[in-house]
C-alpha atoms as a PDB file:
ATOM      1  CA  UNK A   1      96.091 107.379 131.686  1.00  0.00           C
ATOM      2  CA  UNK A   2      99.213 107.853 132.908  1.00  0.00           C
ATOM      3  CA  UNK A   3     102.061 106.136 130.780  1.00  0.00           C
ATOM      4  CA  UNK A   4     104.704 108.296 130.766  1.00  0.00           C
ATOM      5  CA  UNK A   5     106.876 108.467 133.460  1.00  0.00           C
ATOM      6  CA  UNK A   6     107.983 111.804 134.157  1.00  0.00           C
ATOM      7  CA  UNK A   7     109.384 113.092 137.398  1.00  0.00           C
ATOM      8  CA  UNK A   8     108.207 115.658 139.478  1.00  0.00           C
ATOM      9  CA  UNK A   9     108.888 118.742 137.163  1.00  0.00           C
ATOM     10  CA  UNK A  10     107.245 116.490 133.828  1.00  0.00           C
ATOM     11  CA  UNK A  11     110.692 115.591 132.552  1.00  0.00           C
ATOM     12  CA  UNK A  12     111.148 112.130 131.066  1.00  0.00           C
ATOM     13  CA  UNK A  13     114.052 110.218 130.127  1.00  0.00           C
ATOM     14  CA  UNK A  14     114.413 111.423 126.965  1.00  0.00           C
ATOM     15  CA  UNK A  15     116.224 114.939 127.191  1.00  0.00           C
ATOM     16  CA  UNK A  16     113.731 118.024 126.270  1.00  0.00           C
ATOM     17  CA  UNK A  17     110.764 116.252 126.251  1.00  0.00           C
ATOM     18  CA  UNK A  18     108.471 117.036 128.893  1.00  0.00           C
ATOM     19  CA  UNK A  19     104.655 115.453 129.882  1.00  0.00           C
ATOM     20  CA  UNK A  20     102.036 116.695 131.916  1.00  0.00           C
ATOM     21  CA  UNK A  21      98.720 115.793 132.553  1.00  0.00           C
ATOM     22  CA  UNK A  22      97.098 112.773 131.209  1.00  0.00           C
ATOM     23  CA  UNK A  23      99.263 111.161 129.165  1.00  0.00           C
ATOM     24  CA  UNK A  24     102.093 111.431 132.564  1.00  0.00           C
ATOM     25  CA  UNK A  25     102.810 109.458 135.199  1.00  0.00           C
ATOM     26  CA  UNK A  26     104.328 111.422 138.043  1.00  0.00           C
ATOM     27  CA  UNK A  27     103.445 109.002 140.605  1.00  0.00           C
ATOM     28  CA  UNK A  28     100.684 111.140 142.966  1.00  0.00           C
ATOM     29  CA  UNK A  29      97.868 109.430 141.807  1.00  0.00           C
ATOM     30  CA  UNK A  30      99.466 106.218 140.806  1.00  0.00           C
ATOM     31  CA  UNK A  31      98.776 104.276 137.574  1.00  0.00           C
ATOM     32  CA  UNK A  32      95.472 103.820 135.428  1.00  0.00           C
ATOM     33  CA  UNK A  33      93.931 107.257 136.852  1.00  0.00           C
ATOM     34  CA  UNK A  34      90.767 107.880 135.426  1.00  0.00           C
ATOM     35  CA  UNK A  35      88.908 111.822 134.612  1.00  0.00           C
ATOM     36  CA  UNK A  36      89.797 114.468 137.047  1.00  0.00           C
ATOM     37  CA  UNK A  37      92.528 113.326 138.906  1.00  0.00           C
ATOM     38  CA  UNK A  38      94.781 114.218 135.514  1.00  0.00           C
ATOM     39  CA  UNK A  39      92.982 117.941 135.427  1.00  0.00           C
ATOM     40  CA  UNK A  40      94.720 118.672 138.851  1.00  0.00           C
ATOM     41  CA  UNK A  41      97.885 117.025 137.775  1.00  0.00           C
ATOM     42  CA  UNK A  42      97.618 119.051 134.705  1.00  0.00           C
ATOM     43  CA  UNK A  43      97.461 122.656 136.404  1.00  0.00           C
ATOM     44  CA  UNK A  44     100.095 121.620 139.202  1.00  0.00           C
ATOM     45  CA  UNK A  45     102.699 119.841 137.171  1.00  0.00           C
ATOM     46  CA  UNK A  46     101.905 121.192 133.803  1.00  0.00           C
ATOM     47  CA  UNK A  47     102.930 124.695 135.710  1.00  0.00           C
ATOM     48  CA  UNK A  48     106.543 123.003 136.622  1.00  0.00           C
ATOM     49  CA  UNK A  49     107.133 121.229 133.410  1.00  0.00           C
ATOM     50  CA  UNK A  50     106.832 124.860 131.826  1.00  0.00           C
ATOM     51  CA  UNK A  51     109.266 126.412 134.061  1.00  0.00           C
ATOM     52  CA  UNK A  52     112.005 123.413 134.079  1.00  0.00           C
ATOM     53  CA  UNK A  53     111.481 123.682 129.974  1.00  0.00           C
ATOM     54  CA  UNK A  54     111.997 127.215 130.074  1.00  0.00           C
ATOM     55  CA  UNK A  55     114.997 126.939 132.257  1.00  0.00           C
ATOM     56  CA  UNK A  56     116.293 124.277 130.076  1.00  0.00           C
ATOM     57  CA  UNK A  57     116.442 126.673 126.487  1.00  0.00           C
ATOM     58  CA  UNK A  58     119.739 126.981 125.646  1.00  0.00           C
ATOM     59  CA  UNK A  59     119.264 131.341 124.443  1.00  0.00           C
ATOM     60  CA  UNK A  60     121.759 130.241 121.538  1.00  0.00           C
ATOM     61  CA  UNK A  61     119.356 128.313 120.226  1.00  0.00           C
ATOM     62  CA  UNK A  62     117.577 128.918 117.380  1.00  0.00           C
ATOM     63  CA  UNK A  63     113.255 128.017 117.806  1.00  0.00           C
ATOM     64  CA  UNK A  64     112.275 125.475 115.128  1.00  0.00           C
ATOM     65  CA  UNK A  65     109.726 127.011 112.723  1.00  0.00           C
ATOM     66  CA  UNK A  66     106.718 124.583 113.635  1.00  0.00           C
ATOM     67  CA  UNK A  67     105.452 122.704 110.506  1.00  0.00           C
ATOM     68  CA  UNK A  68     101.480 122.704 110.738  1.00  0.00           C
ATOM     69  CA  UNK A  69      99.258 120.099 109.443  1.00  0.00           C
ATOM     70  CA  UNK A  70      95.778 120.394 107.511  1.00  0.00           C
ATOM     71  CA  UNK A  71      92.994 121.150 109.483  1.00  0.00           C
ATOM     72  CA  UNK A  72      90.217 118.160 109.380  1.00  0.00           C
ATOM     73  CA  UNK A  73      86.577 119.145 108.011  1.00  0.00           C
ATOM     74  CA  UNK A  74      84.486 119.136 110.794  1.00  0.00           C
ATOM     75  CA  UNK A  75      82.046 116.147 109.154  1.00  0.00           C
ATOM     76  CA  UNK A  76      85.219 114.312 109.146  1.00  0.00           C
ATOM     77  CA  UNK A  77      86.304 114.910 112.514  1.00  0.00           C
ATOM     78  CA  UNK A  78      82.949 113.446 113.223  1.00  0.00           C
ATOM     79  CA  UNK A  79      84.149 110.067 111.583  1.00  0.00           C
ATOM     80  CA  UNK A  80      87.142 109.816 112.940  1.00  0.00           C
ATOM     81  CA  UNK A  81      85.577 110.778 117.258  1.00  0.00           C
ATOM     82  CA  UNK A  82      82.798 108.196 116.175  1.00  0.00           C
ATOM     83  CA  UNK A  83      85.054 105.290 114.233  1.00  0.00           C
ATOM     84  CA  UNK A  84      87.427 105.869 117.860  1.00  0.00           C
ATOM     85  CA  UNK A  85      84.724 105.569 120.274  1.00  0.00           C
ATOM     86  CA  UNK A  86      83.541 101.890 118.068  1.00  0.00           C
ATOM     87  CA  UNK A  87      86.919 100.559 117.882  1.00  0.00           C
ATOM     88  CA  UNK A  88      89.272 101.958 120.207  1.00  0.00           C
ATOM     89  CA  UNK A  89      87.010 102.185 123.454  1.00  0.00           C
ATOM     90  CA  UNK A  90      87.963 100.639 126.651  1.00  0.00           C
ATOM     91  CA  UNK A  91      86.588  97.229 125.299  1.00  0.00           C
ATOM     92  CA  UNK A  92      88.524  96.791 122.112  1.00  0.00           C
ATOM     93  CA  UNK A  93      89.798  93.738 119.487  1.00  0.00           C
ATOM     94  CA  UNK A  94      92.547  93.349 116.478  1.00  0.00           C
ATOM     95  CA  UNK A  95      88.952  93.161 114.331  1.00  0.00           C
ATOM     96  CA  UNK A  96      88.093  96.641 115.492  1.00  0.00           C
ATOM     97  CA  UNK A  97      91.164  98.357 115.441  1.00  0.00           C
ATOM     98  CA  UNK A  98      92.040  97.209 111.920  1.00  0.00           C
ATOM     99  CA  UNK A  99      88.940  98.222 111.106  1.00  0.00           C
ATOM    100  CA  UNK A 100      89.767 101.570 112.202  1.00  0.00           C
ATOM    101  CA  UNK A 101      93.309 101.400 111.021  1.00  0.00           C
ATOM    102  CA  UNK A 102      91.801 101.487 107.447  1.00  0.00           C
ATOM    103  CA  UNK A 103      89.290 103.995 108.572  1.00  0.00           C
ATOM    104  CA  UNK A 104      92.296 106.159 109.430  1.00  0.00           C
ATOM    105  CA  UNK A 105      93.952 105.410 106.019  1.00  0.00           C
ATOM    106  CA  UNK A 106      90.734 106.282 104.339  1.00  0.00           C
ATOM    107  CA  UNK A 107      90.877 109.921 106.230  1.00  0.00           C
ATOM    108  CA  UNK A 108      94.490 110.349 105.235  1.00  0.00           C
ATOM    109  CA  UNK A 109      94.013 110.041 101.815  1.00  0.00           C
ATOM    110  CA  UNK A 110      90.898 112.119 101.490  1.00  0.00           C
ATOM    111  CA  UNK A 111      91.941 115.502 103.824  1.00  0.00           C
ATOM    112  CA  UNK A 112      96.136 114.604 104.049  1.00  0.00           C
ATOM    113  CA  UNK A 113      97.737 114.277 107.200  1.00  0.00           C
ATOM    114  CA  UNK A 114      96.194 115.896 110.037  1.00  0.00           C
ATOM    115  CA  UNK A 115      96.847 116.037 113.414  1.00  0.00           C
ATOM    116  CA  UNK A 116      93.851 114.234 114.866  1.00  0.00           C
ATOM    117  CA  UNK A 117      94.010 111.139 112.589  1.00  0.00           C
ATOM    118  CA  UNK A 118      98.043 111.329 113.340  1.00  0.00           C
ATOM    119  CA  UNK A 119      97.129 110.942 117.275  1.00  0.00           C
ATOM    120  CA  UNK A 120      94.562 108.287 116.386  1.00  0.00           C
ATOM    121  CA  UNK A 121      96.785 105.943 114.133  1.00  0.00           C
ATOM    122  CA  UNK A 122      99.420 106.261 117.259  1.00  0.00           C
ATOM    123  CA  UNK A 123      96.812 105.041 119.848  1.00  0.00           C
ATOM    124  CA  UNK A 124      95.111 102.230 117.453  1.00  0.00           C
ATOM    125  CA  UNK A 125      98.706 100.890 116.365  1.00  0.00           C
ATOM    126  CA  UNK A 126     100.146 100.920 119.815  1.00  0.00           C
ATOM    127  CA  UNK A 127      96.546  99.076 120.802  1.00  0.00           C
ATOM    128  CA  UNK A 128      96.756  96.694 118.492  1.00  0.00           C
ATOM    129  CA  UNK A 129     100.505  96.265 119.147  1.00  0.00           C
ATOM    130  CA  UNK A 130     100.078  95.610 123.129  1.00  0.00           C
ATOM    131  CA  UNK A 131      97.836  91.531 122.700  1.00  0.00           C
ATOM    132  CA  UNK A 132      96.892  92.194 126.592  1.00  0.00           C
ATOM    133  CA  UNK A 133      93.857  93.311 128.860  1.00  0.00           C
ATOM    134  CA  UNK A 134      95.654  96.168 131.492  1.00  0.00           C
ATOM    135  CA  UNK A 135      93.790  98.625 133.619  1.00  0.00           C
ATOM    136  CA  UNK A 136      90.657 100.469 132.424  1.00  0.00           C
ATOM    137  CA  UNK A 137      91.340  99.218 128.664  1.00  0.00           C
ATOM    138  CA  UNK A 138      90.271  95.550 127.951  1.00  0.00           C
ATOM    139  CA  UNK A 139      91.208  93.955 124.556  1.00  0.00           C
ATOM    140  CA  UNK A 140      88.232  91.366 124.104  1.00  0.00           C
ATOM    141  CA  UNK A 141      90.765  89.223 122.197  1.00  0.00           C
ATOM    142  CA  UNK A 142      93.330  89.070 124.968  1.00  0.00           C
ATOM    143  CA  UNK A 143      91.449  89.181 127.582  1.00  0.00           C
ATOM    144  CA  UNK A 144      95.109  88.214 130.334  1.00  0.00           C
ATOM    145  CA  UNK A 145      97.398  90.802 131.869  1.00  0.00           C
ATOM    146  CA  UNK A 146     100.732  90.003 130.766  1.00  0.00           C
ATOM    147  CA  UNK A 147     104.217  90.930 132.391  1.00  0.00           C
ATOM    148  CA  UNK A 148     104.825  94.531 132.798  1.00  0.00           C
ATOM    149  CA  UNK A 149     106.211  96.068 130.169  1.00  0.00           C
ATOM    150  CA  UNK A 150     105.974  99.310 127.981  1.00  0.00           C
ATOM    151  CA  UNK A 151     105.118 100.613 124.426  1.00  0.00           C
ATOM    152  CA  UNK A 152     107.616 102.738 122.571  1.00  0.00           C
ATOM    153  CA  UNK A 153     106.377 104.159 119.193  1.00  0.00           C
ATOM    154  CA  UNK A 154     108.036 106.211 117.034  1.00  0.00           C
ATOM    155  CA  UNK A 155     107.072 108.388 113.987  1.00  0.00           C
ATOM    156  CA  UNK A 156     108.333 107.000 110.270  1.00  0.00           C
ATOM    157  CA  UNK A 157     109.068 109.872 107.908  1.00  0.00           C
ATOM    158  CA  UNK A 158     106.089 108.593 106.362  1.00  0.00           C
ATOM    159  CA  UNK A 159     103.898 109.373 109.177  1.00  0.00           C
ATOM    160  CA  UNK A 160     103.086 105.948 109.859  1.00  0.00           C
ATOM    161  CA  UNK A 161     103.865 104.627 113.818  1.00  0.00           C
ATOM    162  CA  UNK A 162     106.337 102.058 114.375  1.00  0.00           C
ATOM    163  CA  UNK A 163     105.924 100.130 117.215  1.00  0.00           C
ATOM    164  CA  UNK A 164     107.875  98.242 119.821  1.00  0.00           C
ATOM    165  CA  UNK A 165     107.403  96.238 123.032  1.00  0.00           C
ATOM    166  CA  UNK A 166     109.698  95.919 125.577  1.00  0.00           C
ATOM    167  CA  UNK A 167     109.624  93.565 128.738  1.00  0.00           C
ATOM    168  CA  UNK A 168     109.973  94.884 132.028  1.00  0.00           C
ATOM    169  CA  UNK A 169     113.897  94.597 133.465  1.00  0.00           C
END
């Protein structure tokens, strides 16, 4: 829905990393966009984050060998769409995501990492992390907006999100 600010060609403000689509905020459609809206910023500035990436490469520099993940069995990809549609809706609580925090845990140490549950444990930590109601996703425990601020998580070596808040300047 829109949380990374990007400019107009998907860069953001950390150097090489690019958004488009959903998870950007390029500013046409302003913030807390729902459904379609992101499919047309997808194709437009999906199509110029490419190009400023490619004109970005350095040709000296060597591509990084990409390190894939385990695939998820399909009956547990099941468990994980249907464990994030009960706890991590739009209407949401610390119970619930807990709750699917050790759902996600559960997942990991049956199958090993895998991307989906990797994506999941980033959006149910940085849920449970944010104790405030803000556009289309309402946390039944919190129910007021607070100040603006934003969510930074990072990746641990051990796969596991660390998460920080930051007030608004």
């Amino acid at each position: 829905m829109g949380g990374i600010v990007t400019d107009a060609d998907g860069r953001t403000t950390l150097p090489g990393l690019y958004a488009a689509g959903e998870c950007a905020s390029v500013g046409v459609h302003g913030a807390n966009r729902l459904a379609s809206n992101s499919l047309l910023e997808a194709a437009v500035f999906g199509t110029r984050a490419g190009r400023a990436a490619r004109e970005e490469v350095d040709p000296a520099t060597r591509p990084q060998r990409a390190r894939l993940l385990a695939d998820l069995p399909e009956p547990a990809l099941q468990r994980l769409r249907q464990a994030m549609s009960r706890d991590a809706g739009v209407v949401r609580d610390a119970c619930g995501l807990t709750r699917l925090l050790a759902e996600l845990d559960a997942l990991d140490a049956a199958h090993g990492r895998t991307l989906p549950v990797v994506a999941a444990r980033l959006v149910a930590q940085a849920a449970l992390a944010r104790r405030e109601s803000r556009g289309a996703h309402f946390r039944r425990d919190h129910p007021a907006q607070l100040e603006p601020g934003r969510t930074f998580l990072t990746l641990a070596e051990s796969g596991r999100p660390q998460t920080a808040i930051l007030a608004a300047e």
